[in-house]
Protein backbone atom coordinates (compact mmCIF):
# COMPACT_ATOMS: atom_id res chain seq x y z
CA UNK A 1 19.37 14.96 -118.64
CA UNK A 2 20.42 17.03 -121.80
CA UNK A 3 22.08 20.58 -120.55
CA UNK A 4 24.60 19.71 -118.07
CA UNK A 5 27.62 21.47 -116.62
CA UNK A 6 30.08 23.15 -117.96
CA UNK A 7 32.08 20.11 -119.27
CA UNK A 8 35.49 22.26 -119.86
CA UNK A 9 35.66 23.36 -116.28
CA UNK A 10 36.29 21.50 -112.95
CA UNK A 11 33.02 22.31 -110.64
CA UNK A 12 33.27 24.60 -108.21
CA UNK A 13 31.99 22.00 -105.58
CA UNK A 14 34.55 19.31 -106.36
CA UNK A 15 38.08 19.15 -105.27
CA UNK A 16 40.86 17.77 -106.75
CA UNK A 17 43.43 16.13 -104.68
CA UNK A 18 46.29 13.36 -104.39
CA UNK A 19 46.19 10.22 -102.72
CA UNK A 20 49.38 8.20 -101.93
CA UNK A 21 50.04 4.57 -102.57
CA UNK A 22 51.45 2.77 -100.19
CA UNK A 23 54.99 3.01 -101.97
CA UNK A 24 54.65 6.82 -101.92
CA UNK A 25 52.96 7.01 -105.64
CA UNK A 26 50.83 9.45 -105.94
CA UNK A 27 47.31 9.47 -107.40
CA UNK A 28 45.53 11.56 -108.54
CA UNK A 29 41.95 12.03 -108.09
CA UNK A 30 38.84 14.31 -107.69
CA UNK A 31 35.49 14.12 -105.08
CA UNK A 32 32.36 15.98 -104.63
CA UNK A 33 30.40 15.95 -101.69
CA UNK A 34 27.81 13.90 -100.08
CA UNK A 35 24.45 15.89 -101.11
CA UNK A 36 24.60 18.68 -103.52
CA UNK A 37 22.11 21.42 -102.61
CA UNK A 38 22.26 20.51 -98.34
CA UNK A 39 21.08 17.82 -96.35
CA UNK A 40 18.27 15.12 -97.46
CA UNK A 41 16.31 14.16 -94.58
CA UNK A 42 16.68 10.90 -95.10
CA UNK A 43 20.50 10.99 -95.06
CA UNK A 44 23.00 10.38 -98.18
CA UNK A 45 22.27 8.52 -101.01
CA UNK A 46 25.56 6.39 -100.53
CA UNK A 47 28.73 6.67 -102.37
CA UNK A 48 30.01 6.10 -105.78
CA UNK A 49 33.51 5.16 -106.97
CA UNK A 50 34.76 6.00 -110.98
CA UNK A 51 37.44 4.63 -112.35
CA UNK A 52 38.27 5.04 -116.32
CA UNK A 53 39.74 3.06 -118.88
CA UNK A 54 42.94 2.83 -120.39
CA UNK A 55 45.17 6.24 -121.37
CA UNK A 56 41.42 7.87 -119.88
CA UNK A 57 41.37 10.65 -117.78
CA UNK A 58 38.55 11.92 -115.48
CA UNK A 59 37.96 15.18 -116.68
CA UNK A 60 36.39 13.09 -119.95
CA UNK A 61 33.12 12.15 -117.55
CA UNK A 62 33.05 14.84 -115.50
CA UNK A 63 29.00 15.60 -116.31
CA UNK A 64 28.23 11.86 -115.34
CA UNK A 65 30.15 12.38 -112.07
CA UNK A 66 28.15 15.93 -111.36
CA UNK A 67 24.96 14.52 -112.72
CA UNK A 68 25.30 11.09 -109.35
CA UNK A 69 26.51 13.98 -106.95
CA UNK A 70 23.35 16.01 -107.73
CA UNK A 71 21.03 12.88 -107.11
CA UNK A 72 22.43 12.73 -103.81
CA UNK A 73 25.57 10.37 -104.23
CA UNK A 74 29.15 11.09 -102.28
CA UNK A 75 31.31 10.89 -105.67
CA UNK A 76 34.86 9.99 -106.29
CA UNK A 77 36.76 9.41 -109.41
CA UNK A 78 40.62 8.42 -109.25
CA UNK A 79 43.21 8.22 -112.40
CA UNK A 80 44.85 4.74 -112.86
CA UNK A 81 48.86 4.92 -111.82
CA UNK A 82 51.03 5.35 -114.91
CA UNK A 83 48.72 7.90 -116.77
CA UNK A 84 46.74 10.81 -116.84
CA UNK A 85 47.47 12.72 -113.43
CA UNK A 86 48.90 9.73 -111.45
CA UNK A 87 52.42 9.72 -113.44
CA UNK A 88 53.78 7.94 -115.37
CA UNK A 89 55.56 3.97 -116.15
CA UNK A 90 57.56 3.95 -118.64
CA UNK A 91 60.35 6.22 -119.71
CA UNK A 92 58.25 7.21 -123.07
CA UNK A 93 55.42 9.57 -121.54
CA UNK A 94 53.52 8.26 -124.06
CA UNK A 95 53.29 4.75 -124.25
CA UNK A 96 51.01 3.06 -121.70
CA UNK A 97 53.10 0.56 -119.84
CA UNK A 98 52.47 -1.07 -116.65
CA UNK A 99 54.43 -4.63 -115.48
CA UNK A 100 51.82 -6.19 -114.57
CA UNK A 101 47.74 -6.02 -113.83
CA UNK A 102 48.25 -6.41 -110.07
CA UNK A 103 49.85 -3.02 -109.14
CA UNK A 104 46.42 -1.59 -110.81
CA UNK A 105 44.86 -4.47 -108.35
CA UNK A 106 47.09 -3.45 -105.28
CA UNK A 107 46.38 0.82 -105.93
CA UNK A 108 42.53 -0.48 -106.03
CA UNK A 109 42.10 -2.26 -103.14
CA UNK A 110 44.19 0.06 -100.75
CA UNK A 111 42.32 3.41 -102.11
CA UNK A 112 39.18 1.55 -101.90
CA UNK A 113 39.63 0.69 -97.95
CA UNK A 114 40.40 4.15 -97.00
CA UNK A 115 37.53 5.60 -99.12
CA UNK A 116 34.63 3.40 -97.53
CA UNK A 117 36.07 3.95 -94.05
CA UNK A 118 34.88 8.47 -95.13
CA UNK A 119 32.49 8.19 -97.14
CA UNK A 120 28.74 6.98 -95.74
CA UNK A 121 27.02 3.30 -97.39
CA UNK A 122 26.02 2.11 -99.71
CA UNK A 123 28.91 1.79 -101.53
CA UNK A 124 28.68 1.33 -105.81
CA UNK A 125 31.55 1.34 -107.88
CA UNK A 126 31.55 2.29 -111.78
CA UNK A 127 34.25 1.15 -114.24
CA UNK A 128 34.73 2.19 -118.03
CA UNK A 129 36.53 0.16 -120.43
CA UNK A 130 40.01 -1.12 -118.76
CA UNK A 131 38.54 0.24 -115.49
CA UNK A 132 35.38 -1.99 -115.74
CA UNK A 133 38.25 -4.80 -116.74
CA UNK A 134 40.08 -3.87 -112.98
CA UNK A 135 36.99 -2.80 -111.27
CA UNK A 136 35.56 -6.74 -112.13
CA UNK A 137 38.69 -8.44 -111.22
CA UNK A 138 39.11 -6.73 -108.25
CA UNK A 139 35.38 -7.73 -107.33
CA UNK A 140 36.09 -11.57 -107.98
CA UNK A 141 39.54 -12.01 -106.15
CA UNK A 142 37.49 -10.03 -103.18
CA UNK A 143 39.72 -7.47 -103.07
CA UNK A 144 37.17 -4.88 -102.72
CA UNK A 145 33.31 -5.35 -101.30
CA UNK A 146 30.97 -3.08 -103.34
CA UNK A 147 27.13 -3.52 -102.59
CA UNK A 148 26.39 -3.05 -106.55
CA UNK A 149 28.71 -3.14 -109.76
CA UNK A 150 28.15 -0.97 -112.71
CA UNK A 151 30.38 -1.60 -115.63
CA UNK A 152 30.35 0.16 -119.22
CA UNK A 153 31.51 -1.57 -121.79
CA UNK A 154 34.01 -3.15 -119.87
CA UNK A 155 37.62 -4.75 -121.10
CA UNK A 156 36.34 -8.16 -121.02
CA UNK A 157 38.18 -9.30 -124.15
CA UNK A 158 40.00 -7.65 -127.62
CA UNK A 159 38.65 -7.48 -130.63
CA UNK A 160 41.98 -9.44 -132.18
CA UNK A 161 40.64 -12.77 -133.75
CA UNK A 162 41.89 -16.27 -131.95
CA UNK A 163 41.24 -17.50 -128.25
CA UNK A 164 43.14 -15.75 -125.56
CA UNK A 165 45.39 -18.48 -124.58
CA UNK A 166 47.05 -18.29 -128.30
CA UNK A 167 47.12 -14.53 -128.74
CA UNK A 168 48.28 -14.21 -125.06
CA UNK A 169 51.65 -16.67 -126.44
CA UNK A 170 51.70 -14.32 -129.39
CA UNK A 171 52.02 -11.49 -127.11
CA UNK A 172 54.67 -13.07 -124.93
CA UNK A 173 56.80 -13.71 -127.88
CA UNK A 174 56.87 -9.62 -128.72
CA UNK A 175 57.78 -9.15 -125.03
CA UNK A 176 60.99 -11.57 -125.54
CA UNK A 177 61.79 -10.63 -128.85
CA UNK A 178 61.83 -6.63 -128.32
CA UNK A 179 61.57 -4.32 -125.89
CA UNK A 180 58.34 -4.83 -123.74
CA UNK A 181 58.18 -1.26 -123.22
CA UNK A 182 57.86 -0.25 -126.86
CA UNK A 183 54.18 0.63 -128.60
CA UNK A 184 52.26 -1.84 -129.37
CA UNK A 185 50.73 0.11 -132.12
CA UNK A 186 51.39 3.39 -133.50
CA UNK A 187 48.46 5.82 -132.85
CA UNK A 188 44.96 5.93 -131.76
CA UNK A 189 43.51 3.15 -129.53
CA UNK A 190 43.73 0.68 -131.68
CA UNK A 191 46.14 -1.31 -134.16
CA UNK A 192 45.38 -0.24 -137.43
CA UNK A 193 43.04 2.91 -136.59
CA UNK A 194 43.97 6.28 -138.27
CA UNK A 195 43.85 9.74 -135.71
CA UNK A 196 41.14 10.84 -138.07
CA UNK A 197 39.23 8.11 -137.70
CA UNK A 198 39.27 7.87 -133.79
CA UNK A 199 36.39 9.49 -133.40
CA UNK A 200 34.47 7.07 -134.92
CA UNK A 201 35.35 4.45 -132.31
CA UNK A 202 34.91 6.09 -129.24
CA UNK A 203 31.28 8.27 -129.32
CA UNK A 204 28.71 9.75 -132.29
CA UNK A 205 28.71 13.01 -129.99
CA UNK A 206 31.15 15.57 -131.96
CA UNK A 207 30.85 18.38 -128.86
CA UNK A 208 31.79 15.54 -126.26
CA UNK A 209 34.44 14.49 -128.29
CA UNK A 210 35.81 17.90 -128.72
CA UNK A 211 36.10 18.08 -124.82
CA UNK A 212 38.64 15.33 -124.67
CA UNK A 213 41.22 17.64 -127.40
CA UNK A 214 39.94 20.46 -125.11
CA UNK A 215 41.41 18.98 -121.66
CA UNK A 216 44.66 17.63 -123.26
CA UNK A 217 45.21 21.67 -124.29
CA UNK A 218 44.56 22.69 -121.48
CA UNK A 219 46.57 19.85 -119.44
CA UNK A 220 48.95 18.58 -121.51
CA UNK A 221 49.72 16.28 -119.03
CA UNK A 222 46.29 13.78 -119.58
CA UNK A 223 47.54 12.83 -123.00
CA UNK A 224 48.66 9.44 -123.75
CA UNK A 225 49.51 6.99 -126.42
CA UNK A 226 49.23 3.52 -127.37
CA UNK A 227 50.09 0.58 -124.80
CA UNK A 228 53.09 -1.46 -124.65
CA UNK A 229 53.26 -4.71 -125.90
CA UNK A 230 54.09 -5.72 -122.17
CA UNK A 231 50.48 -3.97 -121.53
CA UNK A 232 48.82 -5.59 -124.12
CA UNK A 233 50.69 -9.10 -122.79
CA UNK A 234 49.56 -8.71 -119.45
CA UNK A 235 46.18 -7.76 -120.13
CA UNK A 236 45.41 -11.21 -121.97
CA UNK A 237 46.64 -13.09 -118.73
CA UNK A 238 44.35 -10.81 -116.78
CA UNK A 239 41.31 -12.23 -119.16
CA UNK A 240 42.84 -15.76 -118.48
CA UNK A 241 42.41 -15.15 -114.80
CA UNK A 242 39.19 -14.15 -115.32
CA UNK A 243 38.29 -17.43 -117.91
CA UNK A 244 39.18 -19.95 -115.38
CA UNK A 245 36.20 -21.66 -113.93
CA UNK A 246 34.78 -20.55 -110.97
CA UNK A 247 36.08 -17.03 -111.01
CA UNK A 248 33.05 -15.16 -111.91
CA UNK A 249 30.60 -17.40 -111.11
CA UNK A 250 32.09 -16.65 -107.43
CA UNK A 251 30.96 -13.14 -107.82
CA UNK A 252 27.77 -12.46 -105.58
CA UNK A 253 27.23 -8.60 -105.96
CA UNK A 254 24.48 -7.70 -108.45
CA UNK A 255 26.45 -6.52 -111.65
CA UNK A 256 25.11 -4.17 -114.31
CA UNK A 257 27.24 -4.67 -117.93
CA UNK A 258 26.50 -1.65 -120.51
CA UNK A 259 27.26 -2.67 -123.76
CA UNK A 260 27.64 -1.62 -127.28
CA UNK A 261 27.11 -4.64 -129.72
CA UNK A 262 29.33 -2.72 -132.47
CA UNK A 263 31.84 -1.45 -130.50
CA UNK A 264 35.16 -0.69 -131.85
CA UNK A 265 37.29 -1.40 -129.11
CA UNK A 266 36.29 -3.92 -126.50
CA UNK A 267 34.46 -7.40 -127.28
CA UNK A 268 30.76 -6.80 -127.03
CA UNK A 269 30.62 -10.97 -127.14
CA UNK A 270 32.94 -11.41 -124.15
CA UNK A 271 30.65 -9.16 -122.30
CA UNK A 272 27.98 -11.25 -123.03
CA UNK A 273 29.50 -14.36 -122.36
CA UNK A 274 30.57 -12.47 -118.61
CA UNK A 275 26.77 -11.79 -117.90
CA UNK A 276 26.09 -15.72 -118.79
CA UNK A 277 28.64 -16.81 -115.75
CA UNK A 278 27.94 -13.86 -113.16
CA UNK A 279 24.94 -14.98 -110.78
CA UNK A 280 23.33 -11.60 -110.33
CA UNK A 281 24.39 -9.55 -114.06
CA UNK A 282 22.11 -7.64 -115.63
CA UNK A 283 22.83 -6.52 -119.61
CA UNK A 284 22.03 -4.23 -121.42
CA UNK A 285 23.18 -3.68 -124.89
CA UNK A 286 22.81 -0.89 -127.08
CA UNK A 287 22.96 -1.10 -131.32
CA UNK A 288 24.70 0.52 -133.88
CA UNK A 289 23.25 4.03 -132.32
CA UNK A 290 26.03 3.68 -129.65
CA UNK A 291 29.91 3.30 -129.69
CA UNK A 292 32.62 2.53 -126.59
CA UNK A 293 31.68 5.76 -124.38
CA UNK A 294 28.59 5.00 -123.77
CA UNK A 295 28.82 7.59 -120.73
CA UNK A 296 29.72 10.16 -123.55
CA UNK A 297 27.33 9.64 -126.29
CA UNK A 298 24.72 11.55 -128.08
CA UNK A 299 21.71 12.51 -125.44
CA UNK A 300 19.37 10.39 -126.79
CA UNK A 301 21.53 6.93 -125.91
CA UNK A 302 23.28 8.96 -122.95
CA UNK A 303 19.81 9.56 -121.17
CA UNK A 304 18.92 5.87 -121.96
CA UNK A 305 22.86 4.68 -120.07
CA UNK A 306 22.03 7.10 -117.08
CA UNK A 307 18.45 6.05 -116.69
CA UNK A 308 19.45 2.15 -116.53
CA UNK A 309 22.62 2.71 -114.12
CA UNK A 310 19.73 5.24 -111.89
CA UNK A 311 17.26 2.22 -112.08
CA UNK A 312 19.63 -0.49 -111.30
CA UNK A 313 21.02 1.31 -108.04
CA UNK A 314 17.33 2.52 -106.99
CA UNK A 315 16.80 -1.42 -106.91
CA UNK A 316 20.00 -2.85 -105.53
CA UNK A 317 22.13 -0.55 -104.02
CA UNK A 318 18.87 1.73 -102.30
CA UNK A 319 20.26 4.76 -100.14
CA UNK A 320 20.10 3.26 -96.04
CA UNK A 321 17.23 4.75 -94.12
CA UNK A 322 18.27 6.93 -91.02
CA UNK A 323 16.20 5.91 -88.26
CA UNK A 324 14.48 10.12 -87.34
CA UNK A 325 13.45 9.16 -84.51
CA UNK A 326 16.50 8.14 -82.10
């Protein structure tokens, strides 16, 4: 799988576009089509939906999204409203700020109902980091109806010492006491976490790394701070949602969790305790050879991420046979 596309450029075969919420917001986001390379006799693969993680932007996985198209897959990726291409929510460009989970939840569920009603079955959906947070939420409440649920290194709890239900108080109390909107940390994407050492969180891969700086150049627009506090606030009572009993175990699509035990950002233990409550998970967790973007690493864990997602849809998600004969 090592080579690729371009990963500075937008492929000639996709096309960027905007999609509008129904309160007029517009979203950004990017598709390829059905089959690269013409028709497969057998029809299309199915169709796969992206969505990235918090102050992400979809330009950072574009050679995961062209690598699905060329195996047959209908692709779409979408930015979240309130960063990247889809605007912005608070008056500070770069603070990530939203009010509450739900308009994430609300954006989801009414772009997801007009994409399966275009694009041809079966249909997957893929979440990183926040997104995989959403994308799981979303799957629970039965917002949306995936046949198969990828989701790397999802946003399943912080790294911040103390039970949710305590540090979600703590985080209420910062909302009260101050302005919600404000950062909730100073740089990076993490309290405590120097620009220099970023790097070191996110991916061991210095040339996919670069590609991030590369996009913000050359769209200024994609960059983003920290999150507010009211962010950080509402994201623990999003995990609470998600803690109370029944909520996962309701979940009856097969779900694939990518992990990366040492990962700087996200709780590689929350994921696991996830995979213990969903009926049909699957996990797989990588070692200290892998960091959050998993989808980004060096090749030799990359291959190994791509394979596993390529396996687990071959199994549970296969492409619908067209009956030839009619």
């Amino acid at each position: 799988m090592a080579g690729g596309i371009d990963r500075r450029a937008i492929p000639a075969v996709a096309t960027e576009a905007v999609w509008h919420a129904a309160d007029g917001h517009a979203i950004r986001r990017i598709d390829w089509p059905g089959v690269a390379g013409g028709d497969v006799p057998d029809g299309p693969r199915g169709s796969i939906l992206f969505l990235p993680g918090r102050g992400d932007f979809y330009e950072k996985y574009l050679e995961s999204l062209d690598y699905w198209h060329g195996e047959g897959w209908r692709v779409t990726a979408m930015d979240w409203r309130g960063q990247a291409g889809s605007g912005r929510l608070s008056g500070h460009p770069d603070i990530g700020h939203v009010a509450d989970f739900s308009v994430w939840l609300d954006d989801l569920s009414a772009f997801w109902a007009d994409w399966i009603a275009t694009t041809p079955a079966p249909h997957v959906i893929i979440g990183h980091s926040m997104g995989g947070h959403l994308v799981l939420r979303s799957v629970a409440e039965k917002r949306i109806n995936p046949v198969a649920v990828v989701l790397s290194a999802p946003m399943l709890g912080f790294l911040t010492p103390g039970p949710n239900r305590l540090l979600h108080k703590v985080a209420e109390a910062m909302c009260r006491f101050g302005d919600p909107e404000r950062m909730a940390w100073k740089i990076s994407e993490k309290p405590g976490t120097t620009i220099a050492a970023r790097s070191t969180l996110l991916t061991h891969d210095e040339a996919r790394y670069a590609d991030e700086a590369h996009w913000k150049l050359t769209r200024p627009y994609l960059g983003m701070g920290p999150g507010s506090w009211r962010w950080v606030e509402r994201g623990y009572a999003s995990m609470l949602a998600m803690d109370a009993p029944g909520v996962l175990e309701g979940v009856e699509q097969p779900v694939l969790l990518l992990s990366a035990r040492y990962d700087g950002l996200v709780s590689s233990r929350a994921i696991e305790q996830a995979a213990r409550r969903l009926p049909r998970a699957q996990l797989v967790v990588w070692g200290r050879e892998a960091r959050h973007e998993l989808l980004r690493e060096v090749d030799a864990v990359r291959d190994k991420v791509m394979w596993t997602i390529d396996d687990f849809l071959d199994r549970l998600a296969p492409a619908i046979q067209q009956d030839v004969s009619a």
